[in-house]
N, C-alpha and C. Protein backbone atom coordinates (compact mmCIF):
# COMPACT_ATOMS: atom_id res chain seq x y z
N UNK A 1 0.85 -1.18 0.00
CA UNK A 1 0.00 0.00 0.00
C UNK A 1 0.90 1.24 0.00
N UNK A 2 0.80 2.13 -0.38
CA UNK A 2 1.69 3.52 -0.75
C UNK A 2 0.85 4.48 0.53
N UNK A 3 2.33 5.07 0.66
CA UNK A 3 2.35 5.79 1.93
C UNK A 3 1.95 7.24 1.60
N UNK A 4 1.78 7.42 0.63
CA UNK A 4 1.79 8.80 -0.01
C UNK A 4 0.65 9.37 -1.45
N UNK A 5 -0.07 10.22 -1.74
CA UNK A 5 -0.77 9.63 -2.66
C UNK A 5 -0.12 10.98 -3.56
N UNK A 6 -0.39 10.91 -5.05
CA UNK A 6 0.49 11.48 -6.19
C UNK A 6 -0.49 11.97 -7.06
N UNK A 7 -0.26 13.38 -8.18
CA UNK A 7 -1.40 13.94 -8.43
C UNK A 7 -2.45 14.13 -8.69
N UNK A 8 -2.81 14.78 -7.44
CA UNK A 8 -3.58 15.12 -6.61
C UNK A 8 -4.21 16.58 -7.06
N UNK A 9 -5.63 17.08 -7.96
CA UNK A 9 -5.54 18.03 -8.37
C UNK A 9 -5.87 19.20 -7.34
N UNK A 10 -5.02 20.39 -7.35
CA UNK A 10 -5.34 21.23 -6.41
C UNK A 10 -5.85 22.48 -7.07
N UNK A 11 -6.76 23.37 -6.53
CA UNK A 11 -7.38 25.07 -7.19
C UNK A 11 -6.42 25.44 -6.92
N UNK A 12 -6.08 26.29 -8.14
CA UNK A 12 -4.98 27.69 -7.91
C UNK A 12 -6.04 28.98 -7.90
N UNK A 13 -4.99 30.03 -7.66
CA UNK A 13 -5.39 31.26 -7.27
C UNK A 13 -6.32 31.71 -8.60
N UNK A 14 -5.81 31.40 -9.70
CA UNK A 14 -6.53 31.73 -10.88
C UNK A 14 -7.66 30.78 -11.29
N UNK A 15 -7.73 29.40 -10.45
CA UNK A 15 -8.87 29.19 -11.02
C UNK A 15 -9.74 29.56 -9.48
N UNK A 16 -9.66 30.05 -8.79
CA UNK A 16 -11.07 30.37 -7.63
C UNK A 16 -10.76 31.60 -8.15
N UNK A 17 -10.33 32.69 -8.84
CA UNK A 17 -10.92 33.74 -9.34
C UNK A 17 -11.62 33.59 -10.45
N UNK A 18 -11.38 32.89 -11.23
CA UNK A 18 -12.23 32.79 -12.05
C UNK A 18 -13.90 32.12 -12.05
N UNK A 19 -13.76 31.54 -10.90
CA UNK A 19 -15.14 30.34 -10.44
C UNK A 19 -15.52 32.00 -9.59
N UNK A 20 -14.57 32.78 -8.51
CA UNK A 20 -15.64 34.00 -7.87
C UNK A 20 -15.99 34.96 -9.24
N UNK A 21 -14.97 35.24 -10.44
CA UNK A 21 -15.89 36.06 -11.43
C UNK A 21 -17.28 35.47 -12.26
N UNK A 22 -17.28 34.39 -12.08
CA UNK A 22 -18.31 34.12 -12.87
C UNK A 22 -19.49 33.81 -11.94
N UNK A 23 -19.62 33.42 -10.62
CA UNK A 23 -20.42 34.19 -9.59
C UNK A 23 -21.03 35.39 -9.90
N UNK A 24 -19.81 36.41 -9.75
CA UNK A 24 -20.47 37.75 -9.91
C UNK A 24 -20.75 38.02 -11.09
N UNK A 25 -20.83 37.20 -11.92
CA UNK A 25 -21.93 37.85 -13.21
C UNK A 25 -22.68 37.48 -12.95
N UNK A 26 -23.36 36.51 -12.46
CA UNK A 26 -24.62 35.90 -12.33
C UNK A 26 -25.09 36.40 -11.40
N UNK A 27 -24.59 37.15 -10.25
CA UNK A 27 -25.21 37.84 -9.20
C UNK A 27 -25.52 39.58 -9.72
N UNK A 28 -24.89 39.71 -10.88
CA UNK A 28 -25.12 40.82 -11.45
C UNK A 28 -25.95 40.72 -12.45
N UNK A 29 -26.18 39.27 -13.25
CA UNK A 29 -27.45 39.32 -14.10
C UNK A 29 -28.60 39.23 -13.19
N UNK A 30 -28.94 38.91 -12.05
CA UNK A 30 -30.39 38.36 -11.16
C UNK A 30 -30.03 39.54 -10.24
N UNK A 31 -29.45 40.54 -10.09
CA UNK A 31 -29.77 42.01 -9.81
C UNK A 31 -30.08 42.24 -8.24
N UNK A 32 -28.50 40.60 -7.80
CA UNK A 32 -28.57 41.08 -6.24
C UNK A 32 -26.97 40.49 -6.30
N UNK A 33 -26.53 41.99 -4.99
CA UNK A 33 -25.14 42.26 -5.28
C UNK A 33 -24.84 40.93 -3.81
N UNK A 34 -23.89 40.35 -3.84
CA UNK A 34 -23.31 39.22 -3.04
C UNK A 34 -22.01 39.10 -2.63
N UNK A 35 -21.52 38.34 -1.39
CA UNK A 35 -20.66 37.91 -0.55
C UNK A 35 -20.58 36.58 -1.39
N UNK A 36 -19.24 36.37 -1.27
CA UNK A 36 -18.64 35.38 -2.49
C UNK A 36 -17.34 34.74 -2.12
N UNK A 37 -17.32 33.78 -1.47
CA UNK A 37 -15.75 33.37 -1.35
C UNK A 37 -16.05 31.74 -1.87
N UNK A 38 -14.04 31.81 -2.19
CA UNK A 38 -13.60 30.31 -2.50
C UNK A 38 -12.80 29.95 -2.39
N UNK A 39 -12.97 28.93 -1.56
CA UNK A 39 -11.96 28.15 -0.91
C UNK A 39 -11.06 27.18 -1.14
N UNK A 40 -9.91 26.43 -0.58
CA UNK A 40 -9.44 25.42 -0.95
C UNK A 40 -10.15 24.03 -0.74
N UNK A 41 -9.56 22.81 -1.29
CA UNK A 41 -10.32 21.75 -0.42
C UNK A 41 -9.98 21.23 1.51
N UNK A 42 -9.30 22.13 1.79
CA UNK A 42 -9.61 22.09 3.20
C UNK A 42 -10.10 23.18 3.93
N UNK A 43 -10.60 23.73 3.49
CA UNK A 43 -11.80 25.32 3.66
C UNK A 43 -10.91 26.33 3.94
N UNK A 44 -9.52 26.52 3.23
CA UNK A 44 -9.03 27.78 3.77
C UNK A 44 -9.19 28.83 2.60
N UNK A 45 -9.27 29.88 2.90
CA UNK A 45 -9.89 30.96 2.13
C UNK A 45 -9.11 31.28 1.46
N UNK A 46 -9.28 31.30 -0.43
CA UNK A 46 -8.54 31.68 -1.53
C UNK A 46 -8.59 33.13 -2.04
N UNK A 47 -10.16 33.32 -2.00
CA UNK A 47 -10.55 34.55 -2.96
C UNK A 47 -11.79 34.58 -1.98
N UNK A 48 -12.39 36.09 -1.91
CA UNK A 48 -13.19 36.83 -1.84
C UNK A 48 -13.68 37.59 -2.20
N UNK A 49 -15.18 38.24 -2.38
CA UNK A 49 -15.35 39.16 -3.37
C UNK A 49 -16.70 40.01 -2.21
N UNK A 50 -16.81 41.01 -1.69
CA UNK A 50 -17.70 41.62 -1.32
C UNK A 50 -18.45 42.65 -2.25
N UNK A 51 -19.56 42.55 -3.02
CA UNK A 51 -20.00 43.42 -3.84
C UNK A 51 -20.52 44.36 -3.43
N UNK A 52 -20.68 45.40 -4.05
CA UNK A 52 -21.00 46.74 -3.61
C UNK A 52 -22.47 46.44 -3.31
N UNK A 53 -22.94 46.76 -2.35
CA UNK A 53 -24.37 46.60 -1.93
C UNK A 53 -24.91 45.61 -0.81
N UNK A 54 -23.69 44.50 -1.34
CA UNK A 54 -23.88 43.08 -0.07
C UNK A 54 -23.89 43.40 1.17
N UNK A 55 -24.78 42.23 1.80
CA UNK A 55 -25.14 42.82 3.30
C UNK A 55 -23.56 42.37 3.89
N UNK A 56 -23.47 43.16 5.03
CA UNK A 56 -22.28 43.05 5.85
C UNK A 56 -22.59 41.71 6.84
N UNK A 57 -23.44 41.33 7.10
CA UNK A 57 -23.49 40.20 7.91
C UNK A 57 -23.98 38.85 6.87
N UNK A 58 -23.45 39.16 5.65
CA UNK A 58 -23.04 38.30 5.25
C UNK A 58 -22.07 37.52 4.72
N UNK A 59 -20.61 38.42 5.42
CA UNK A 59 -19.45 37.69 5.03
C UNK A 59 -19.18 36.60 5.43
N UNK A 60 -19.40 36.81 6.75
CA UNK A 60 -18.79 35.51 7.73
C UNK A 60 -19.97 33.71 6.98
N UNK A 61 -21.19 34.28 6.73
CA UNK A 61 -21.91 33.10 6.34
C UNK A 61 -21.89 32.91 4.86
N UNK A 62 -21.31 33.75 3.55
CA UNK A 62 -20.53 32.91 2.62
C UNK A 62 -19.36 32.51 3.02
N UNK A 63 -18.37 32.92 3.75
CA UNK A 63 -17.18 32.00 4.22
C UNK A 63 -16.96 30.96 4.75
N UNK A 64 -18.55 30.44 5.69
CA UNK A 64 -18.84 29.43 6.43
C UNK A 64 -19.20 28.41 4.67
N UNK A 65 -20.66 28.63 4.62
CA UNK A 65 -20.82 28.03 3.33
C UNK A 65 -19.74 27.03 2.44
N UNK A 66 -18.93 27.97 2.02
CA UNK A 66 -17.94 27.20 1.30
C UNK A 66 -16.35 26.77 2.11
N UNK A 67 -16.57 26.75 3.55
CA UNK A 67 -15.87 26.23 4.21
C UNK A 67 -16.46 24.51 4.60
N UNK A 68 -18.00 24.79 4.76
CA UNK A 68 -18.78 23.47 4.69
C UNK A 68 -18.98 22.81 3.76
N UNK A 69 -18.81 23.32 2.70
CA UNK A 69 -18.95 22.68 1.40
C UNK A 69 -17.46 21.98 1.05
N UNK A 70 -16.44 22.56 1.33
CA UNK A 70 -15.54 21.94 0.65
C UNK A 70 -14.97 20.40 2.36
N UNK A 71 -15.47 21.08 3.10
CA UNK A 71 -14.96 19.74 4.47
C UNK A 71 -15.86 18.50 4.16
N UNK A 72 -16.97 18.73 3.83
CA UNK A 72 -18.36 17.80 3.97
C UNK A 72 -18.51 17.20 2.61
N UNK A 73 -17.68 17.75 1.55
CA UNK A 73 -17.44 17.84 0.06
C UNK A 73 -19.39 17.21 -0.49
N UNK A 74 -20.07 18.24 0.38
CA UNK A 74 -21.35 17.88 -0.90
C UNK A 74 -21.96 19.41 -0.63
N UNK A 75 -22.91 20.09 -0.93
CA UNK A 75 -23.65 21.36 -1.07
C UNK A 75 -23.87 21.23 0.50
N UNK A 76 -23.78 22.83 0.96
CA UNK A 76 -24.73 22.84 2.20
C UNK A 76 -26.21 23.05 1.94
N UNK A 77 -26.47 22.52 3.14
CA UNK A 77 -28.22 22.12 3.62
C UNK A 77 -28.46 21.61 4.45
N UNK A 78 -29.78 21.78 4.98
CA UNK A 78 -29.84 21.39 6.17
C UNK A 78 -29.63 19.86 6.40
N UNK A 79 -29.58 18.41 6.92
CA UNK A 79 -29.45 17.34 7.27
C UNK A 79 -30.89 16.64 6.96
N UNK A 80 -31.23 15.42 6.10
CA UNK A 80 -32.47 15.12 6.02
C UNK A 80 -32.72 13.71 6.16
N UNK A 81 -33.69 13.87 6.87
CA UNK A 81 -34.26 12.58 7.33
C UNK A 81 -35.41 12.33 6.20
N UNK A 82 -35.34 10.67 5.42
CA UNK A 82 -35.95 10.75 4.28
C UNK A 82 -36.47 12.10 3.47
N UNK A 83 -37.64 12.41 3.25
CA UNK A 83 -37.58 13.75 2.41
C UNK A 83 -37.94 15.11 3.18
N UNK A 84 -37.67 14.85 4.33
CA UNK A 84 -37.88 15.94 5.73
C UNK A 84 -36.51 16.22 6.32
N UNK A 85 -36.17 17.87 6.16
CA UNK A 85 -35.04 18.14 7.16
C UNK A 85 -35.43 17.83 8.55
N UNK A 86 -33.96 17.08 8.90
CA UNK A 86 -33.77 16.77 10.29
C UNK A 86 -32.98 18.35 10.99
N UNK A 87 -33.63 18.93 11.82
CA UNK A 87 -33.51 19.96 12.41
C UNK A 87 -32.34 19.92 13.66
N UNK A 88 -32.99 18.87 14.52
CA UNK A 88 -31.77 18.57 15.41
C UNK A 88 -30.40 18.15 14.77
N UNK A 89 -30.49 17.30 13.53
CA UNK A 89 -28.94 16.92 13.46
C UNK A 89 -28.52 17.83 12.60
N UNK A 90 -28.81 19.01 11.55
CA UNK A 90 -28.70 19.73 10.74
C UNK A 90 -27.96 21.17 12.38
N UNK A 91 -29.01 21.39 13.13
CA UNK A 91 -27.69 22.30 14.17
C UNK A 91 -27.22 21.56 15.18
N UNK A 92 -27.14 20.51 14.99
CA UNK A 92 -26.01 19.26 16.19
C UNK A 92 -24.55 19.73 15.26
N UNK A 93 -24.74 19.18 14.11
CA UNK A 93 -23.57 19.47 13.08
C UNK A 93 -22.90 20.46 13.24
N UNK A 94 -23.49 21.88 13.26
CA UNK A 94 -23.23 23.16 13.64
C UNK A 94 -22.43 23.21 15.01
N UNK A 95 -23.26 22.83 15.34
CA UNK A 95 -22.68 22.98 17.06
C UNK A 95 -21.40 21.99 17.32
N UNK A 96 -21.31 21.12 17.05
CA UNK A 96 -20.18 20.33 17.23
C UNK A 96 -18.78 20.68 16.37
N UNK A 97 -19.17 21.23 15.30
CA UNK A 97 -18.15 21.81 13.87
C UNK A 97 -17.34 23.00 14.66
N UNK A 98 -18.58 23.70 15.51
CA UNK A 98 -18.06 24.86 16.06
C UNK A 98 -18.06 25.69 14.79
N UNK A 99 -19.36 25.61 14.21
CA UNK A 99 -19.70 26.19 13.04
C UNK A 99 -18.95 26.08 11.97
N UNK A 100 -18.28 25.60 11.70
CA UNK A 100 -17.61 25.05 10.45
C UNK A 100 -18.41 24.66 9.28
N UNK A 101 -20.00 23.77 10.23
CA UNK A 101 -20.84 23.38 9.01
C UNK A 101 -22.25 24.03 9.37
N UNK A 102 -22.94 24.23 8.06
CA UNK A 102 -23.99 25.02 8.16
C UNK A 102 -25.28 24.27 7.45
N UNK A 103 -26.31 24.69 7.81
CA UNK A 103 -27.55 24.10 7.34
C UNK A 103 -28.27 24.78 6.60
N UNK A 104 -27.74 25.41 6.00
CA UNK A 104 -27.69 27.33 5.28
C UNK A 104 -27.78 26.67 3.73
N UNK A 105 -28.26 26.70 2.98
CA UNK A 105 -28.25 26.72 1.18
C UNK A 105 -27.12 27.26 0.65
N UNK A 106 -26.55 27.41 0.62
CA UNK A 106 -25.43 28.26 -1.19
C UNK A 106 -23.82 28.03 -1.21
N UNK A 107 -23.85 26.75 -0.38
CA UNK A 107 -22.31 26.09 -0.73
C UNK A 107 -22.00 25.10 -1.52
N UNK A 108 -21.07 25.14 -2.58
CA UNK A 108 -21.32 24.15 -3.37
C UNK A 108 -19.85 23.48 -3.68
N UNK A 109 -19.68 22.40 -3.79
CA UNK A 109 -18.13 21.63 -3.56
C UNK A 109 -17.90 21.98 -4.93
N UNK A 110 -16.64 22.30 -5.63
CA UNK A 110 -15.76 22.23 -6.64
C UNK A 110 -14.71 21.19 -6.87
N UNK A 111 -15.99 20.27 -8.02
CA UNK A 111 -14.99 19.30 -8.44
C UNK A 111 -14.70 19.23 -9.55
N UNK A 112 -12.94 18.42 -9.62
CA UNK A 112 -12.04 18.11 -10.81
C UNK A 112 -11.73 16.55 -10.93
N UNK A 113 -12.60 15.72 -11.78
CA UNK A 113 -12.36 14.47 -11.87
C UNK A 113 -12.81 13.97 -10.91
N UNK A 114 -13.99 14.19 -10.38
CA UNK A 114 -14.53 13.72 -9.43
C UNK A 114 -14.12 14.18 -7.68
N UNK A 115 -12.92 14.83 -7.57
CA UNK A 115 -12.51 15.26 -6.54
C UNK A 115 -13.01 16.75 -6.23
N UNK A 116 -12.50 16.70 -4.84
CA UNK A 116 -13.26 18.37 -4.39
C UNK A 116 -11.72 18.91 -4.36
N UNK A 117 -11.50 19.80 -5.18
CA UNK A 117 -10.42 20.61 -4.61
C UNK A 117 -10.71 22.33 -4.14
N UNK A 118 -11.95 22.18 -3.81
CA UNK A 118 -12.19 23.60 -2.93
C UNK A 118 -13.79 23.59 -3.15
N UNK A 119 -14.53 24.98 -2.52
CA UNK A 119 -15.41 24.87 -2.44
C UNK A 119 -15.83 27.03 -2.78
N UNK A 120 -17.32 26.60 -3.42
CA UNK A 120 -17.87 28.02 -3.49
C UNK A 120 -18.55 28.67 -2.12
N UNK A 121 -18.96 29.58 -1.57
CA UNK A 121 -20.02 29.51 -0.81
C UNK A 121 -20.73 31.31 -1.41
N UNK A 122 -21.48 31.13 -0.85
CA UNK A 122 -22.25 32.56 -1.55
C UNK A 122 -23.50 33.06 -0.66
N UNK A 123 -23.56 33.90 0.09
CA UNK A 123 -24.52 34.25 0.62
C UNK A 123 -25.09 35.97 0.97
N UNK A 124 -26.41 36.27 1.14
CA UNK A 124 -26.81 38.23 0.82
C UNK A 124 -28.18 37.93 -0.20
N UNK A 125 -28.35 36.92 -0.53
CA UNK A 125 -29.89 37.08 -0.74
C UNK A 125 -30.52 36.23 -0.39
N UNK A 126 -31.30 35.66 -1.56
CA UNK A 126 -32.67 34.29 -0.68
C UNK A 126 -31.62 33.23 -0.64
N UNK A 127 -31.71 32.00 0.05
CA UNK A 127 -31.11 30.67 -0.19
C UNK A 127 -31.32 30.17 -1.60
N UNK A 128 -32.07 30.44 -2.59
CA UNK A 128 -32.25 29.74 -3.98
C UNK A 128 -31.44 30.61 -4.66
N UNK A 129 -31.70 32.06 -4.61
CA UNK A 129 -30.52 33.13 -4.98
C UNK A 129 -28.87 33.06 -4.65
N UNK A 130 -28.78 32.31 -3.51
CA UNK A 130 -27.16 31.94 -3.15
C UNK A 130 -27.13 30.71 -3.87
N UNK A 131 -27.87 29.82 -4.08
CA UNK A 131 -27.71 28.44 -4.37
C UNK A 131 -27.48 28.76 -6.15
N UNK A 132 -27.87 29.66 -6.54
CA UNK A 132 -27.88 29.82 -8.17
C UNK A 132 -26.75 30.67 -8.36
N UNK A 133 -26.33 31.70 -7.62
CA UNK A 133 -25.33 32.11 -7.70
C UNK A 133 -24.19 31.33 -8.05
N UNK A 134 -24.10 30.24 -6.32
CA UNK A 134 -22.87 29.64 -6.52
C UNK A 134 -22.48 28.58 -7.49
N UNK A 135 -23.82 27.50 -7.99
CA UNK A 135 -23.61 26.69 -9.43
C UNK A 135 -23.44 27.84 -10.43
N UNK A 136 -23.06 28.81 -10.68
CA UNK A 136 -22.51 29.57 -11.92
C UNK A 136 -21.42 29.18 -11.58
N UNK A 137 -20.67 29.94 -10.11
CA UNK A 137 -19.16 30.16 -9.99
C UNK A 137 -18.80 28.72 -10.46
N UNK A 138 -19.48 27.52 -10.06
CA UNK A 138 -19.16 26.34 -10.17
C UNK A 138 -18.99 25.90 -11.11
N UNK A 139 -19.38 26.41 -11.62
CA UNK A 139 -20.07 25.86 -13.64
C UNK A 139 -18.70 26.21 -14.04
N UNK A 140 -18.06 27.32 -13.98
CA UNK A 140 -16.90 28.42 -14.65
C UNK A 140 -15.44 27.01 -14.36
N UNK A 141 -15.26 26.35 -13.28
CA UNK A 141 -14.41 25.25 -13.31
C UNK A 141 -14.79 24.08 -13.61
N UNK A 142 -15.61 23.83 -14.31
CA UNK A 142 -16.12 22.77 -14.95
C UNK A 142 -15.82 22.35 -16.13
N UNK A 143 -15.93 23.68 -16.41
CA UNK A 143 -15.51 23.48 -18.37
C UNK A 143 -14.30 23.51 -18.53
N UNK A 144 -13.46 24.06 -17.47
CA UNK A 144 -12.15 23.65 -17.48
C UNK A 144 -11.28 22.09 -17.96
């Protein structure tokens, strides 16, 4: 068994700017300005983008977002029990993460070949509005 594993694709600086510019077009075509970060695949923060207009208490919860998205490597949301969110384990998660993970809509994992090598998060309007936001940014490393 190998002690070590070998390439391994990682986001560079130019591609989470390019996944946060294409965010902000899409937050500029649907005509709400947004909090925008992207992360690595171990949620440390690459790029940020605060748009002119975005609410201020929403930095810290796009940074969470795609800090949960890229640890948990699937979209944030709340926790669901068959087709019903589970409420208790959706903020157990929270609480135990020490907020790391959120039950919040608009984080979305960024993958290359099936791997997560970072994550979007996006938040400052509705949850379907962050959630559409961030599959743009997502979309933009895809076609890569």
């Amino acid at each position: 068994m190998p002690l070590v594993t070998r390439n391994n694709p990682k986001l560079t600086l130019e591609g989470a700017r390019a996944v946060l510019a294409a965010a902000e077009r899409r937050a500029i075509e649907i005509g709400v300005p947004m909090d925008i970060a992207v992360v690595d695949d171990g949620g440390h923060l690459l790029a940020f983008a605060r748009m002119d207009g975005a609410k201020l208490s929403s930095i810290q919860v796009a940074i969470t977002k795609a800090e949960s998205a890229a640890i948990r490597r699937m979209a944030t949301g709340p926790a669901m029990e068959g087709d019903k969110p589970n409420l208790v384990l959706s903020l157990g998660l929270a609480v135990a993460s020490h907020g790391r993970q959120t039950p919040i809509r608009g984080g979305i994992p960024l993958l290359v070949d099936g791997q997560c090598v970072g994550a979007i998060g996006v938040s400052s309007g509705t949850e379907d509005q962050d959630a559409d936001v961030a599959r743009a940014g997502a979309a933009a490393l895809e076609k890569t």
